[in-house]
N, C-alpha and C. Protein backbone atom coordinates (compact mmCIF):
# COMPACT_ATOMS: atom_id res chain seq x y z
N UNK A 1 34.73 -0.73 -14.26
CA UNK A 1 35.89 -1.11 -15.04
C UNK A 1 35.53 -1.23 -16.52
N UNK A 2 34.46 -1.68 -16.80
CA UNK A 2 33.99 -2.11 -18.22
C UNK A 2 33.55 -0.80 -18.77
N UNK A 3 33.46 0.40 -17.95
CA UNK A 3 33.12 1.67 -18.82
C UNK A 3 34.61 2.48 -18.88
N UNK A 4 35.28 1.88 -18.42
CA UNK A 4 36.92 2.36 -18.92
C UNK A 4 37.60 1.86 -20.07
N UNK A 5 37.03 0.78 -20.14
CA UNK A 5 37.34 0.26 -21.20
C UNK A 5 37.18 0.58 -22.91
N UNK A 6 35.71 0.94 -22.13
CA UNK A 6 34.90 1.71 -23.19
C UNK A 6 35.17 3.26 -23.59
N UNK A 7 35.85 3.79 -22.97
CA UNK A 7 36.60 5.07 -23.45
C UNK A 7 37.80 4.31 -24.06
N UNK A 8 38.35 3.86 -23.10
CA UNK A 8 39.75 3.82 -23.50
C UNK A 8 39.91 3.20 -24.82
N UNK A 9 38.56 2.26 -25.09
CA UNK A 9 38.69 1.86 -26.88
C UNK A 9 38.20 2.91 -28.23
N UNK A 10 37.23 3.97 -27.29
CA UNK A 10 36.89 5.31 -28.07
C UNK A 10 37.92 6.20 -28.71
N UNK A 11 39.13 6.07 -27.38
CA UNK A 11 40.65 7.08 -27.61
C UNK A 11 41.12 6.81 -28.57
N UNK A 12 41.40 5.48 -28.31
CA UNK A 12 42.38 4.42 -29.14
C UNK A 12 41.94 4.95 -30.87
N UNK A 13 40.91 4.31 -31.11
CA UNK A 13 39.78 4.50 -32.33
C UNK A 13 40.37 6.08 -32.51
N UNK A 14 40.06 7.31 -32.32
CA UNK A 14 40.07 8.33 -32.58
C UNK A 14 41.60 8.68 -33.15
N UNK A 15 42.31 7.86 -32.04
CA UNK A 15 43.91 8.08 -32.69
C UNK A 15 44.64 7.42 -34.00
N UNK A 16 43.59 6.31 -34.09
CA UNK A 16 44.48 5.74 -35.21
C UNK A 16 43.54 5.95 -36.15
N UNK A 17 42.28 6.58 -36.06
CA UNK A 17 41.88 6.69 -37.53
C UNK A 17 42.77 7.95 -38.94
N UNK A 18 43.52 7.32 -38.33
CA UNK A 18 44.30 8.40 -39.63
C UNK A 18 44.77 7.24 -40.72
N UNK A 19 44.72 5.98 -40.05
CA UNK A 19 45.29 5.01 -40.51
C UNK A 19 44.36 3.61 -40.87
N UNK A 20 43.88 3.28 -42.15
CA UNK A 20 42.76 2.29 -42.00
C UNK A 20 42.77 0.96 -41.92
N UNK A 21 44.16 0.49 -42.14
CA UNK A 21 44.34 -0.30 -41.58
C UNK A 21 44.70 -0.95 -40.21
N UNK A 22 44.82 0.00 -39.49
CA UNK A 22 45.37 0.35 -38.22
C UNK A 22 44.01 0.32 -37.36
N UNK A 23 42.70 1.31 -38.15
CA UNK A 23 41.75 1.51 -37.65
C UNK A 23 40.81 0.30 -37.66
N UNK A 24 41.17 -0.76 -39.16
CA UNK A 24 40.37 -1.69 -38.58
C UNK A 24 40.97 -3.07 -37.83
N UNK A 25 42.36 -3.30 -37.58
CA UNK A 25 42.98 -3.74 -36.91
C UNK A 25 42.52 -3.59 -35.14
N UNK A 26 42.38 -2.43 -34.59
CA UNK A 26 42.17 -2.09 -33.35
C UNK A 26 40.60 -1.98 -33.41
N UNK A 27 39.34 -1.81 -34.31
CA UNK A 27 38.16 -2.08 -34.10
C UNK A 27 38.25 -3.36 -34.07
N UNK A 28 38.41 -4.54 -34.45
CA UNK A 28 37.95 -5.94 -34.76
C UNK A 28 38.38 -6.26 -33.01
N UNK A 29 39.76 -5.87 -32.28
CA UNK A 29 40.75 -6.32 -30.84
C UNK A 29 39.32 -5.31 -30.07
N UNK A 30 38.54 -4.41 -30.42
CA UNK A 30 37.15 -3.72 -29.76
C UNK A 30 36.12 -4.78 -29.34
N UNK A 31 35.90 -5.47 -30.92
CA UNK A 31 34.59 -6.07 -30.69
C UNK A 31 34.78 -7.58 -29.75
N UNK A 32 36.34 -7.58 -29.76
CA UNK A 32 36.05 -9.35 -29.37
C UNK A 32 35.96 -8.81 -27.57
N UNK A 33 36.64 -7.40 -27.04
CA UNK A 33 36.66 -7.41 -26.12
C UNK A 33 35.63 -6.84 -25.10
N UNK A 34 34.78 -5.93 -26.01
CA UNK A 34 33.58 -5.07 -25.41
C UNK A 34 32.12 -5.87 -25.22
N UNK A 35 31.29 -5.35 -24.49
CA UNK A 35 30.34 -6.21 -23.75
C UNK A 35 29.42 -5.95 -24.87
N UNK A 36 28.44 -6.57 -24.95
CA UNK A 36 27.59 -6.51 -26.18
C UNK A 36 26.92 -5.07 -25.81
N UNK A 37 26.41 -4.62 -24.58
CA UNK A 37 25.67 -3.45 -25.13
C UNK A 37 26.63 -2.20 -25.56
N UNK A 38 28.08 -2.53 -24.81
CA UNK A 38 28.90 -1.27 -25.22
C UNK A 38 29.15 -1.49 -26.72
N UNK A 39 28.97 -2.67 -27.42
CA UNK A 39 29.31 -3.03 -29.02
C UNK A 39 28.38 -2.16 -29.94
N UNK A 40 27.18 -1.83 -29.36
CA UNK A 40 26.10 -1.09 -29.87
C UNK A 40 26.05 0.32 -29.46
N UNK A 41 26.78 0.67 -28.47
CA UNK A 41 27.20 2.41 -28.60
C UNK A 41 28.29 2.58 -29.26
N UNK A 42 29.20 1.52 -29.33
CA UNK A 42 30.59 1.89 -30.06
C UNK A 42 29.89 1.93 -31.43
N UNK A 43 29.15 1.19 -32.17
CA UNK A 43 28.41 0.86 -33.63
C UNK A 43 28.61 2.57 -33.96
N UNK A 44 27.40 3.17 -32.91
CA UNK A 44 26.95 4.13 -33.33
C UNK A 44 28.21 5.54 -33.60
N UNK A 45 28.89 5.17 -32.39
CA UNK A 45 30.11 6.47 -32.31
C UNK A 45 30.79 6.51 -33.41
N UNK A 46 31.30 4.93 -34.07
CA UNK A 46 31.97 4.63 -35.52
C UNK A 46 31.25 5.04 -36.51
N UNK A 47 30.03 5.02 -36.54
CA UNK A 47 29.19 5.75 -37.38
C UNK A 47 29.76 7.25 -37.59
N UNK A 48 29.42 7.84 -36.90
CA UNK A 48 29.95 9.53 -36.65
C UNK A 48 30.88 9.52 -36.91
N UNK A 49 31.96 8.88 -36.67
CA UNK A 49 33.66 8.99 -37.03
C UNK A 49 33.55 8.51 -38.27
N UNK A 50 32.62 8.27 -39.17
CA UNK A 50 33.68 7.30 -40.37
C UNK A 50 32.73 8.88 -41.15
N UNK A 51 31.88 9.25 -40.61
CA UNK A 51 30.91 10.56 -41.56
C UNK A 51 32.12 11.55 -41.67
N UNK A 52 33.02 11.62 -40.70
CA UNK A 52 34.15 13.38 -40.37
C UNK A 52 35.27 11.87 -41.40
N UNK A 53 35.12 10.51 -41.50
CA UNK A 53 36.84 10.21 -42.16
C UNK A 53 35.93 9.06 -43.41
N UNK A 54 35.63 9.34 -44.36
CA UNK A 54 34.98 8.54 -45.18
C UNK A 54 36.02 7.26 -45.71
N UNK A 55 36.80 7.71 -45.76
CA UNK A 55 37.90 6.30 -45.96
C UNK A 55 38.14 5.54 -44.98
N UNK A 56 37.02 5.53 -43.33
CA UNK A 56 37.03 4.21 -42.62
C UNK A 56 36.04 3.55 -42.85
N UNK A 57 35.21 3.69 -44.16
CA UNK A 57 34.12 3.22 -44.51
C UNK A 57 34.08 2.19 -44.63
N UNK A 58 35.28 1.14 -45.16
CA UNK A 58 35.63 -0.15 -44.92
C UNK A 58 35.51 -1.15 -44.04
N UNK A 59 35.70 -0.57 -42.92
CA UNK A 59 35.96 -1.48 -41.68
C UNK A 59 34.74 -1.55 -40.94
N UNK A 60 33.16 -0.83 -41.76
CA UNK A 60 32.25 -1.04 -41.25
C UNK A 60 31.86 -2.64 -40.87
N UNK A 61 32.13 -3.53 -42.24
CA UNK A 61 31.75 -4.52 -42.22
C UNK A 61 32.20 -5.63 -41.13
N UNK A 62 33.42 -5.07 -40.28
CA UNK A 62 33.77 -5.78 -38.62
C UNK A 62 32.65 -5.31 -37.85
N UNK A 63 31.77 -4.67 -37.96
CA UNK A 63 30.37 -4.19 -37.45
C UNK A 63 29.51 -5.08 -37.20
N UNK A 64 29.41 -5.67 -38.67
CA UNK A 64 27.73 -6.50 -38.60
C UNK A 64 28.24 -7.59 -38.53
N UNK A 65 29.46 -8.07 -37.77
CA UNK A 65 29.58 -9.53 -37.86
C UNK A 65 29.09 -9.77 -36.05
């Protein structure tokens, strides 16, 4: 169940990054809900997504909290 989740917050992420407030709205509802090690593959996937959308560069900082 907890690796469905974990797509299903990957989708989510992919769809609204068109939108950055949107995008960091639905990362922050990610971190409170994902298990700590999935918090550290999601880190990395947001990484890659913000390299293809440089204007989610912002919402890194819901990262290192």
């Amino acid at each position: 169940m907890a690796r469905a989740m974990f797509d299903y917050t990957k989708a989510v992420l992919a769809k609204v990054s068109f939108d950055v407030n949107l995008f960091c709205k639905e990362l922050k509802k990610a971190m409170d809900r994902l298990l700590p090690y999935e918090i550290e593959e999601l880190k990395a996937w947001v990484d890659t997504l913000i390299k293809q959308n440089p204007e989610l560069n912002q919402c890194l900082i819901l990262l290192n909290k």
